[in-house]
Protein backbone atom coordinates (compact mmCIF):
# COMPACT_ATOMS: atom_id res chain seq x y z
CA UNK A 1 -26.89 15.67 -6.98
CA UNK A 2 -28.72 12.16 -7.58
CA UNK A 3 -27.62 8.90 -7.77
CA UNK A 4 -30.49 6.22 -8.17
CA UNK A 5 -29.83 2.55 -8.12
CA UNK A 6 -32.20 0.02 -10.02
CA UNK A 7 -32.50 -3.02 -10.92
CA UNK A 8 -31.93 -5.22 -8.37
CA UNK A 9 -34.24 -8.48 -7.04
CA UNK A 10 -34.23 -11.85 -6.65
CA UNK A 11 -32.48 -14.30 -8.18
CA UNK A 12 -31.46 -18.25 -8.29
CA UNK A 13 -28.19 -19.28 -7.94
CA UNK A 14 -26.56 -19.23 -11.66
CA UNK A 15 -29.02 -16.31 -12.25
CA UNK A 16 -28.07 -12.74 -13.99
CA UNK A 17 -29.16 -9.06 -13.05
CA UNK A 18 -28.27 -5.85 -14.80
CA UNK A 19 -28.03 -2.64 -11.98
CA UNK A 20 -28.50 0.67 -13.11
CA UNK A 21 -27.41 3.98 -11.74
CA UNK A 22 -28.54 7.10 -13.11
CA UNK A 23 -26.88 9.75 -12.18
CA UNK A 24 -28.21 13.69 -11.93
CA UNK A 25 -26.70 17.12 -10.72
CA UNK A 26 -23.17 16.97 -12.00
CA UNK A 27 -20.85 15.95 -14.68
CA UNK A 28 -21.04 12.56 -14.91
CA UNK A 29 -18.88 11.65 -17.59
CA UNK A 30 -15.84 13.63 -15.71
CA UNK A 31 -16.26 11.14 -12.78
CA UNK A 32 -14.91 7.74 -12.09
CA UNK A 33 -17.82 5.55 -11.17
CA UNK A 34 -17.98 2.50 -8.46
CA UNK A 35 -19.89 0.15 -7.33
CA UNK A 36 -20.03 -1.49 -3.78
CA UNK A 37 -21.87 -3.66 -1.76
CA UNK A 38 -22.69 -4.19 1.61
CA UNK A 39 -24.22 -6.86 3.48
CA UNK A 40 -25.34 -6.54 7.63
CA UNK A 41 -22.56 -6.57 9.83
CA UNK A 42 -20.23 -6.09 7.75
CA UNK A 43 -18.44 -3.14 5.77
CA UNK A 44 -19.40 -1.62 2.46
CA UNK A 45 -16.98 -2.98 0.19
CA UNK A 46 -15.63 -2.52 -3.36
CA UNK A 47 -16.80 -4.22 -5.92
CA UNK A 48 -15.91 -2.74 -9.88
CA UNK A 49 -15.03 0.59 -10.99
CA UNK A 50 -15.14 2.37 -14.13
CA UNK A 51 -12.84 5.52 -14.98
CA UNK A 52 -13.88 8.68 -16.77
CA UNK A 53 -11.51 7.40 -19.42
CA UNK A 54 -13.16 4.03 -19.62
CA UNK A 55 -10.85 1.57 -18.05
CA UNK A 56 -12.35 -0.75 -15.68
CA UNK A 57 -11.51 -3.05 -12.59
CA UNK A 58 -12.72 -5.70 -10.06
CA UNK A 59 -12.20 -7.57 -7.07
CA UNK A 60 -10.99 -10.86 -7.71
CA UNK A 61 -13.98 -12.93 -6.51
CA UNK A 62 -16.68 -10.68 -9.39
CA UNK A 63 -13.93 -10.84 -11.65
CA UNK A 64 -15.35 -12.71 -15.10
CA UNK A 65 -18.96 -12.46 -13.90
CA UNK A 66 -19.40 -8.87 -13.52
CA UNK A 67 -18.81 -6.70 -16.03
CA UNK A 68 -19.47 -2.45 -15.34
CA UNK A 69 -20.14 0.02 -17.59
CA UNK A 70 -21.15 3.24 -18.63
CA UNK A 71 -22.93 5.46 -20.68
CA UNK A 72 -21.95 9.01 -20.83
CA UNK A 73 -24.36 10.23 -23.01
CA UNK A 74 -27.22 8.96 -20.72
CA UNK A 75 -25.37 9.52 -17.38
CA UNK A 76 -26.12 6.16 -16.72
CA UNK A 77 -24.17 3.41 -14.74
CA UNK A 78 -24.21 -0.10 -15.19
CA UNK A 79 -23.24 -3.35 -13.33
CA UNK A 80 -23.85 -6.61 -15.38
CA UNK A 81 -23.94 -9.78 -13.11
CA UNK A 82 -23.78 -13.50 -14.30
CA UNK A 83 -23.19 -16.57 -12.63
CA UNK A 84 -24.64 -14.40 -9.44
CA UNK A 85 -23.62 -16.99 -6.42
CA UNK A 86 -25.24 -16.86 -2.81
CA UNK A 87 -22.73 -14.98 -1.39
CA UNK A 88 -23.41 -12.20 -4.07
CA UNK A 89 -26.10 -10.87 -1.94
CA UNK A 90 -25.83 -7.46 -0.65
CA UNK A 91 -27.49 -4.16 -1.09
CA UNK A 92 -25.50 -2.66 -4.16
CA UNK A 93 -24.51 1.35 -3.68
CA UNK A 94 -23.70 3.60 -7.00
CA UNK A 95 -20.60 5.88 -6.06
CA UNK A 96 -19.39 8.93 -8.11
CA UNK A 97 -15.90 10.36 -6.81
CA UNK A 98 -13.44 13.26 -8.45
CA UNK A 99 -10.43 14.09 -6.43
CA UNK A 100 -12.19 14.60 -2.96
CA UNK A 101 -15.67 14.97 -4.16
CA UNK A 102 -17.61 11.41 -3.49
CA UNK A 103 -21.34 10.93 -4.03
CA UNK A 104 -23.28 8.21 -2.90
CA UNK A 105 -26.58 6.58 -4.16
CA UNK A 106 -29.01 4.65 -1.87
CA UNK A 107 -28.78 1.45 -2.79
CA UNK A 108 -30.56 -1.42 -4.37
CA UNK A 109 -31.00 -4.92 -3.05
CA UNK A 110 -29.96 -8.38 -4.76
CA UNK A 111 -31.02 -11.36 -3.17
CA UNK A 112 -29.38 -14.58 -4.45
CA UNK A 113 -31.55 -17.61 -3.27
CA UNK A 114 -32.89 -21.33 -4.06
């Protein structure tokens, strides 16, 4: 089982990024897919999530600037960010999860600076 993270950098304030996750070893499309953030010190926390059904959510402060995603038929995951704001700066972590089944990728950096 694989999950790789990509697509993350640097960015200005007011700035967009698109995060991939491709995902390898399993059934992807039977999964609900997250992603979270952490930043030092602190505790990994939720971001958006996507259901194997298609319905997605957010936490209220990514809520109309993010926008997840996914595309079954690559067994790809996607996190579009707009509007990305200083505190938006984290390393960003790909999850995969099916009852008590929970997969983890390694994470890709977004920096958010002037």
């Amino acid at each position: 089982v694989q999950l790789v993270e990509s697509g993350g950098g640097l960015v200005q304030p007011g700035g967009s990024l698109r995060l991939s996750c491709a995902a390898s070893g399993f059934t992807f499309s039977s999964y609900d897919m997250r992603w979270y953030r952490q930043t030092p010190g602190k505790e990994r926390e939720w971001v958006a999530g996507i259901e194997s059904g298609g319905s997605s959510y957010y936490v209220g402060g990514v809520k109309g600037r993010f926008t997840i995603s996914r595309d079954n038929a690559k067994n790809t995951l996607y996190l579009q960010m707009n509007n990305l704001k200083l505190d938006d700066t984290a390393v960003y972590y790909c999850n995969a999860r099916l009852v008590q089944t929970n997969y983890w990728g390694q994470g890709t950096r977004v920096t958010v600076s002037s």
